[in-house]
Protein backbone atom coordinates (compact mmCIF):
# COMPACT_ATOMS: atom_id res chain seq x y z
CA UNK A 1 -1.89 28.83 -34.19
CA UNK A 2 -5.25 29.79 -36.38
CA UNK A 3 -8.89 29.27 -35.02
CA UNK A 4 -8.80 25.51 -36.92
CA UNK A 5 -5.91 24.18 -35.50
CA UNK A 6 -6.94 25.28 -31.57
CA UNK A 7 -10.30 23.65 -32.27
CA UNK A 8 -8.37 20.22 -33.47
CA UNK A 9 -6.07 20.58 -30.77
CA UNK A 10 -9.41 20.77 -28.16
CA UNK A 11 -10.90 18.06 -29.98
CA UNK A 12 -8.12 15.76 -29.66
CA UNK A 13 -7.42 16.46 -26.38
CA UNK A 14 -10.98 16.18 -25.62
CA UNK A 15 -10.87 12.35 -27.19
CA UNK A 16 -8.09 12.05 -25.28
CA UNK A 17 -9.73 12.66 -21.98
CA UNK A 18 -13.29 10.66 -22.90
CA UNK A 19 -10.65 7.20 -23.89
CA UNK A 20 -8.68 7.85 -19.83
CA UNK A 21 -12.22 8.15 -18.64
CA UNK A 22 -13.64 5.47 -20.13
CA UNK A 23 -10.90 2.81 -19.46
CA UNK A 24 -9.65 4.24 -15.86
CA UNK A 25 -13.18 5.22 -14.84
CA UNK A 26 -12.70 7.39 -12.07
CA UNK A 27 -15.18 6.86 -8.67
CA UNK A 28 -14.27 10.38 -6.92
CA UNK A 29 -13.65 13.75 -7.50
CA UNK A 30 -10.24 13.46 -6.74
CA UNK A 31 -9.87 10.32 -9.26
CA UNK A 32 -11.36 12.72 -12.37
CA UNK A 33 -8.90 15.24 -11.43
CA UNK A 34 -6.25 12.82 -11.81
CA UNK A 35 -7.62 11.44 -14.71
CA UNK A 36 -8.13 14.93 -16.60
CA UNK A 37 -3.60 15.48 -15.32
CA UNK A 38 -3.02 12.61 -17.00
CA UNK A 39 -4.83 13.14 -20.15
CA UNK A 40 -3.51 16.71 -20.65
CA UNK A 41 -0.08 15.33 -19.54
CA UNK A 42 -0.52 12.53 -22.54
CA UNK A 43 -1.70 14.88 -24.64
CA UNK A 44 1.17 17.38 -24.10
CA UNK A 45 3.86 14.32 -24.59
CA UNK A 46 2.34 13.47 -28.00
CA UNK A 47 2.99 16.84 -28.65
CA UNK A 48 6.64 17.20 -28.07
CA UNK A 49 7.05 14.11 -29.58
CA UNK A 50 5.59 15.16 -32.69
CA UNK A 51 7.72 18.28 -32.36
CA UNK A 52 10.94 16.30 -31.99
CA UNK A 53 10.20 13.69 -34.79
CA UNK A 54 9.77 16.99 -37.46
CA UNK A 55 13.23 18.30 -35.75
CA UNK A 56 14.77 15.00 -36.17
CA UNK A 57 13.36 14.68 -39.95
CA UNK A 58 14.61 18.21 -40.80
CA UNK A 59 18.46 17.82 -38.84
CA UNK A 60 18.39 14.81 -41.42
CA UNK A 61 18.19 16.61 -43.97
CA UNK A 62 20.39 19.23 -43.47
CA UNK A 63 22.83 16.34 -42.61
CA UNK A 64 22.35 14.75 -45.77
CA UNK A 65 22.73 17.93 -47.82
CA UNK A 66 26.10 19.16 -46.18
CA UNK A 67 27.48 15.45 -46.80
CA UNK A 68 26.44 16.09 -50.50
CA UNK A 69 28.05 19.75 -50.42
CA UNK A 70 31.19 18.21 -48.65
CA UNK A 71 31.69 15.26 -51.68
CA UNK A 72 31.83 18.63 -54.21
C-alpha cells in the first residue's frame, strides 16, 4: 500500500468516524470509545467486502473462461 492509498484509507475512515459521531453522539468517554470500535469495525467490514466482491468478480471469470475452454 503506497503513501496515497494509506492517506485515502485515513480519510475515509476518518469520515467514517465524524458520520457515527454525529448521528450516535456519544455523552461519555466510554460512549466515544465505543463509537470510534464501531467505526473502525465498519470500516474494516467495507473492506473485506470490497475484497470479496473483486474475488467473486475474478472466480467468475475464470469460471466463464474454463466453460469456454471445456466447449473446445
Amino acid at each position: 500500500m503506497d503513501a496515497q492509498d494509506k492517506m485515502d484509507a485515513l480519510y475515509a475512515y476518518t469520515r467514517k468516524q465524524e458520520a457515527m459521531y454525529a448521528r450516535l453522539q456519544p455523552a461519555s468517554e466510554q460512549e466515544e470509545r465505543l463509537v470510534r470500535q464501531l467505526a473502525l469495525c465498519s470500516y474494516r467490514l467495507e473492506q473485506i467486502e470490497s475484497r470479496l466482491t473483486q474475488a467473486w468478480s475474478q472466480l467468475n471469470k475464470i469460471a466463464e473462461e474454463l466453460k469456454h475452454d471445456l466447449a473446445w
